[in-house]
Protein backbone atom coordinates (compact mmCIF):
# COMPACT_ATOMS: atom_id res chain seq x y z
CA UNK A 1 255.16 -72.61 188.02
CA UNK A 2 255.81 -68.66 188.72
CA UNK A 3 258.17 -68.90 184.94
CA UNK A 4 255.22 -70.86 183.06
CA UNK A 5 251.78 -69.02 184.41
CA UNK A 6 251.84 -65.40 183.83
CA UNK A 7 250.35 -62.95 186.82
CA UNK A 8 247.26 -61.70 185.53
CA UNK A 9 248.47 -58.35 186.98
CA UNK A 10 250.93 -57.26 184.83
CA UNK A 11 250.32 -54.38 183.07
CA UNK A 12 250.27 -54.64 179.32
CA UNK A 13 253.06 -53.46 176.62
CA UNK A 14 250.86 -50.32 175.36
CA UNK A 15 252.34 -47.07 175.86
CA UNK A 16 250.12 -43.59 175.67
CA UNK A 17 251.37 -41.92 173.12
CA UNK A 18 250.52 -38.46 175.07
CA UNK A 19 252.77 -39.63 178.00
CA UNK A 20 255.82 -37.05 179.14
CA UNK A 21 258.43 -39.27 179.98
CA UNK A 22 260.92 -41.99 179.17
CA UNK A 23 260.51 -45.46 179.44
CA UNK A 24 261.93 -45.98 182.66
CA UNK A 25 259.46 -43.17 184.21
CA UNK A 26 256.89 -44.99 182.80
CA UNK A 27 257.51 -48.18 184.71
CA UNK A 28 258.10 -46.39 187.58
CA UNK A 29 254.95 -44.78 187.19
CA UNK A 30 253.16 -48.43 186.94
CA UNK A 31 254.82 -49.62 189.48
CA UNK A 32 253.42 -47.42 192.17
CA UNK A 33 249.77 -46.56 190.01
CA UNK A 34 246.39 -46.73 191.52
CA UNK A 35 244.47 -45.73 188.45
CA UNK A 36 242.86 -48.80 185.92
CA UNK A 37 242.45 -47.91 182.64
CA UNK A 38 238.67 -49.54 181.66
CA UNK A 39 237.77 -50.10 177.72
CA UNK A 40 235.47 -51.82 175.62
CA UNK A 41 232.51 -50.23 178.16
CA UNK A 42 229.29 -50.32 176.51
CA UNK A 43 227.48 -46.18 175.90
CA UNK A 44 225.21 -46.79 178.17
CA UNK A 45 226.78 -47.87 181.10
CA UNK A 46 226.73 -46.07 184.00
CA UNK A 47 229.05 -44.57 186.86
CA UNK A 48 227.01 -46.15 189.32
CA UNK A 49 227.17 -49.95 187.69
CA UNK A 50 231.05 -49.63 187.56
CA UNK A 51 231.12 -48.25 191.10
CA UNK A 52 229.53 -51.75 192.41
CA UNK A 53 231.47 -53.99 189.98
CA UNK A 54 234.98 -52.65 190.74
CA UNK A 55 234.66 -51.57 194.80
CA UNK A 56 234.64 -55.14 195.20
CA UNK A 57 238.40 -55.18 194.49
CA UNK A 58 238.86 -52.15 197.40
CA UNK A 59 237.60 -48.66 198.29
CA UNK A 60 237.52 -46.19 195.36
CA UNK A 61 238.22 -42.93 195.07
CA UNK A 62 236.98 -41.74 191.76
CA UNK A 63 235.69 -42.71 188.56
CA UNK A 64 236.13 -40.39 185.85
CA UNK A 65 233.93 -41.24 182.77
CA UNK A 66 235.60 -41.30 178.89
CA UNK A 67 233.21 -38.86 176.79
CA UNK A 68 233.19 -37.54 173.86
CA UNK A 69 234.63 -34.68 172.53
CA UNK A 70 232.30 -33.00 171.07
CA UNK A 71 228.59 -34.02 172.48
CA UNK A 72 230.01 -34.92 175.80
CA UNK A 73 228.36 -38.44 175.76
CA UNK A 74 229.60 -41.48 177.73
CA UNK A 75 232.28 -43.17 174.73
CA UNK A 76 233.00 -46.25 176.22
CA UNK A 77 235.98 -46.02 178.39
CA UNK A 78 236.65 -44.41 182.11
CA UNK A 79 239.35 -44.59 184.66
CA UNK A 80 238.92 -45.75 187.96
CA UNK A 81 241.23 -44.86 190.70
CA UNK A 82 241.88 -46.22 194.09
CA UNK A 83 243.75 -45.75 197.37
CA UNK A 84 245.84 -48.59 197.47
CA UNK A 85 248.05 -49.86 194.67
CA UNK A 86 247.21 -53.30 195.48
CA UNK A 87 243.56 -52.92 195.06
CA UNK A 88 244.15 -51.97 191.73
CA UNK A 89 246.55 -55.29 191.30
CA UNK A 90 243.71 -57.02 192.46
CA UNK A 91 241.30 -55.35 189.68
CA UNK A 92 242.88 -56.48 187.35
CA UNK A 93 243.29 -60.02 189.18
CA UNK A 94 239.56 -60.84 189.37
CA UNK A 95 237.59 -58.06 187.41
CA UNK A 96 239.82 -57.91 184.14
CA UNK A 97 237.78 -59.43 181.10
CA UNK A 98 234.95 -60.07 183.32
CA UNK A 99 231.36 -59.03 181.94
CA UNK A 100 229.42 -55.73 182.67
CA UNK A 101 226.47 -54.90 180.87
CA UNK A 102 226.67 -57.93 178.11
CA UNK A 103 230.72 -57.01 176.97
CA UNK A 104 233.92 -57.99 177.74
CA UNK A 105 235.21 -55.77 179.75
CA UNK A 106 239.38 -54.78 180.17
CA UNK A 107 241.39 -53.03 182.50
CA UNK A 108 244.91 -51.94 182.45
CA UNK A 109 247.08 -50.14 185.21
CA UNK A 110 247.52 -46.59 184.01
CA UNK A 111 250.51 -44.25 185.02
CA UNK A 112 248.05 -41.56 186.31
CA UNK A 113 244.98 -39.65 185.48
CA UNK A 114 245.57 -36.20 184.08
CA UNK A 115 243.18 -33.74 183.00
CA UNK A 116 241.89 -33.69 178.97
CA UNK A 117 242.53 -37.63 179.18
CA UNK A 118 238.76 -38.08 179.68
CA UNK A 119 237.82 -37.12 176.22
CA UNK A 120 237.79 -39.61 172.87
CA UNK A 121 240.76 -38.61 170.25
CA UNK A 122 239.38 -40.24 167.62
CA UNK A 123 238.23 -36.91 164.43
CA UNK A 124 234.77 -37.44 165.38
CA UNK A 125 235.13 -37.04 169.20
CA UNK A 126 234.65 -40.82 170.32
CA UNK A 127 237.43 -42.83 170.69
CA UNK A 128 239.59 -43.94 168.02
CA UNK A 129 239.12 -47.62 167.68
CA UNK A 130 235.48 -47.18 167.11
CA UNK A 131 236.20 -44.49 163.53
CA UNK A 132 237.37 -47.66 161.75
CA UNK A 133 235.23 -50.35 163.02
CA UNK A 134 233.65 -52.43 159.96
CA UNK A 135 231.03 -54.10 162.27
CA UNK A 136 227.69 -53.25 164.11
CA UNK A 137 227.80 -52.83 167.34
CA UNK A 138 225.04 -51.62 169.19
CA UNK A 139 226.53 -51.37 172.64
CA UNK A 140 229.01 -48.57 170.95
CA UNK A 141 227.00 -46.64 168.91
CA UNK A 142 226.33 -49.04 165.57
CA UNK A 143 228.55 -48.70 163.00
CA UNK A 144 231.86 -47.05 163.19
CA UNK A 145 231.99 -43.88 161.67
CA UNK A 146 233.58 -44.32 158.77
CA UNK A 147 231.83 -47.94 157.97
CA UNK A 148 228.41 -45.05 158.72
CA UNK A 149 229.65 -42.83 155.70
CA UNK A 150 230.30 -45.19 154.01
CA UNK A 151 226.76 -46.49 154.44
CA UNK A 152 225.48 -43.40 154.16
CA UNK A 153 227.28 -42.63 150.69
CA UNK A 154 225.88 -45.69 149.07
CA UNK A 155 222.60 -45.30 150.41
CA UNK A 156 222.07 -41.95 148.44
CA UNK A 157 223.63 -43.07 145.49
CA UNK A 158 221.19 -45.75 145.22
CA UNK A 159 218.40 -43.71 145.67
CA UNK A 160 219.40 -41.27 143.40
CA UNK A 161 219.64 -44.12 140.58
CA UNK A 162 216.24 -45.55 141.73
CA UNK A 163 214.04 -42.07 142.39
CA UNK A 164 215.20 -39.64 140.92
CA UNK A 165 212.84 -37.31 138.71
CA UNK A 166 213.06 -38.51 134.19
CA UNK A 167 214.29 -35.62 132.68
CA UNK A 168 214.39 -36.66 129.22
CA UNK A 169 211.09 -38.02 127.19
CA UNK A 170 211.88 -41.48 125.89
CA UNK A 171 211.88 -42.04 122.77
CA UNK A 172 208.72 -42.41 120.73
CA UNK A 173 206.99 -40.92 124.20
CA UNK A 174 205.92 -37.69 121.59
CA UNK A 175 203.97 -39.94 119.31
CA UNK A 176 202.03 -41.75 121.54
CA UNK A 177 200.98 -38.55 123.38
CA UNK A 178 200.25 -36.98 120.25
CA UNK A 179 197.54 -40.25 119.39
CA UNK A 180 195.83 -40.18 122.17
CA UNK A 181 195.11 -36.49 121.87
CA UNK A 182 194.03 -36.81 118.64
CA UNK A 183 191.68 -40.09 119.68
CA UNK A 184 190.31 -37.91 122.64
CA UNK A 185 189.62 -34.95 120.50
CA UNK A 186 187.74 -37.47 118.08
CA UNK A 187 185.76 -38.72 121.09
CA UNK A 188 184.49 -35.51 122.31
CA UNK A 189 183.48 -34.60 118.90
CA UNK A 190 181.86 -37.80 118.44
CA UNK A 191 179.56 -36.62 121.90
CA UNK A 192 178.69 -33.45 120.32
CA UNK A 193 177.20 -34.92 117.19
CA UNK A 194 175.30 -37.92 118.77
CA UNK A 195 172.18 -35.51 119.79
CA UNK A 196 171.59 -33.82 116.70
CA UNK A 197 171.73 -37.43 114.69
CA UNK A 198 169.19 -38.65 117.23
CA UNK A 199 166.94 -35.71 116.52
CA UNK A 200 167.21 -36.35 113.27
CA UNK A 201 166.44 -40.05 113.22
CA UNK A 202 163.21 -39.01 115.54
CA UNK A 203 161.81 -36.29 112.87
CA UNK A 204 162.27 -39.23 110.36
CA UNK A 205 160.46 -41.83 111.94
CA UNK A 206 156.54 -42.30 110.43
CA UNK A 207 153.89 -41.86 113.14
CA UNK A 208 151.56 -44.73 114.07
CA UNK A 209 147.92 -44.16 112.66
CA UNK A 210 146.66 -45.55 115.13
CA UNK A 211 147.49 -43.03 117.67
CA UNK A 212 145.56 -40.01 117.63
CA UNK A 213 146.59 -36.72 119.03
CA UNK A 214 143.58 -35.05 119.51
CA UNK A 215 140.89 -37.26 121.25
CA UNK A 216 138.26 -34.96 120.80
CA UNK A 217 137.34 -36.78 117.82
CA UNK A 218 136.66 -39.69 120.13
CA UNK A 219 134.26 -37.93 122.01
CA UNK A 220 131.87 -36.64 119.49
CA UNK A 221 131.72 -40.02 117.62
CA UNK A 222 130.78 -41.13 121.02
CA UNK A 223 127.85 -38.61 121.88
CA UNK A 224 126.47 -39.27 118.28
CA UNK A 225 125.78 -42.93 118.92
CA UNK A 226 123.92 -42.39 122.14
C-alpha cells in the first residue's frame, strides 16, 4: 500500500531558482525544514485567519506575509514557520489544498526563510504567476497585468474610433450650410418688410360711412329736434 498511495507530505519537485546550493543541500535542507511555503492566498486575507487555520497542525512561530514590491500590499503568498519539523509534515497532511477564504489553498515545505523572499518578483511587484494570468480573478487583484494592458490598450483605441472630435467637413457639409444661411437671411428680411406692407394695406382700405369721427354732429341734430 506504502508503493501505491503517495504520502501527502512529500515535498514537491519545484526548486527556487534563488536557492545557494546543490541539489543534495537542498534535500537536506527539506528534510530537516520547518517553514511551509503557502500560495494561491487570496489579497485580502489576513495574518490573523492563517494563524487559526494552520496552528491547528502545531505551535507557530511566525508568519511572514508575501507583499508586493512596490506598494507593499498583501500578494497572495506567505510563509509560515514552526518549531517542530513534524508539525509542518502534518500541514501539509491535513491543511494542504484545504479552503481559506473561498480558494484553494497550497503549501509546500520550504528549505528556509531568508530575508527579501517576502516580496513578489514578478516586473510589476506581485508575484509572477499573476503578470500572465488571462482570467479574472477577484480574490488576486482582477486581471493579470498584462491581460489589464491589454484591456486597457483596446479600451482607448475604441474610444478613440468612437469619440473622437471630426476634423474634416464631409463632403457637401459647405453647401448645405451655405442654404440655410441664405434661407435665414431671407427670413429675417421677410420680418422686416411685413410691417410696412401692413401699413400700407391699412392706408388703402376705404372707411365705413357709417362711422363718424366727430360726434358732435350728433349732438346738434339732436338739440334741434327738441
Amino acid at each position: 500500500m506504502a508503493d501505491i498511495v503517495q504520502s501527502l507530505c512529500v515535498p514537491s519537485s519545484y526548486k527556487d531558482q534563488q536557492y545557494r546550493g546543490s541539489t543534495t543541500d537542498l534535500e537536506k535542507d527539506l528534510a530537516n525544514s520547518t517553514t511551509l511555503y503557502v500560495g494561491n492566498l487570496s489579497f485580502y486575507t489576513t495574518e490573523e485567519q492563517i494563524y487559526e487555520l494552520f496552528s491547528k497542525c502545531g505551535e507557530i512561530k511566525r508568519i511572514i506575509m508575501g507583499l508586493d514590491k512596490f506598494q507593499k500590499t498583501p500578494c497572495g503568498f506567505c510563509f509560515v514557520e514552526y518549531y517542530h519539523h513534524q508539525d509542518a509534515l502534518d500541514c501539509m497532511k491535513y491543511v494542504n489544498t484545504t479552503k481559506l477564504d473561498e480558494r484553494i489553498i497550497r503549501t509546500d515545505l520550504d528549505p528556509g526563510y531568508r530575508d527579501g523572499r517576502q516580496y513578489g518578483r514578478g516586473r510589476s511587484g506581485g508575484q509572477v504567476r499573476d503578470e500572465y494570468r488571462q482570467d479574472y480573478d477577484q480574490g488576486r487583484g482582477g486581471w493579470g497585468h498584462v491581460r489589464a494592458k491589454q484591456l486597457e490598450a483596446q479600451r482607448a483605441h475604441r474610444q478613440k474610433e468612437e469619440y473622437e472630435a471630426i476634423t474634416t467637413i464631409p463632403t457637401g457639409a459647405g453647401e448645405y450650410k451655405g442654404k440655410n444661411v441664405a434661407s435665414s437671411q431671407q427670413q429675417q428680411q421677410h420680418k422686416r418688410e411685413r410691417p410696412d406692407d401692413e401699413e400700407k394695406e391699412t392706408q388703402g382700405r376705404e372707411k365705413n360711412p357709417r362711422f363718424r369721427e366727430d360726434s358732435s354732429d350728433d349732438e346738434d341734430e339732436m338739440q334741434t329736434d327738441v
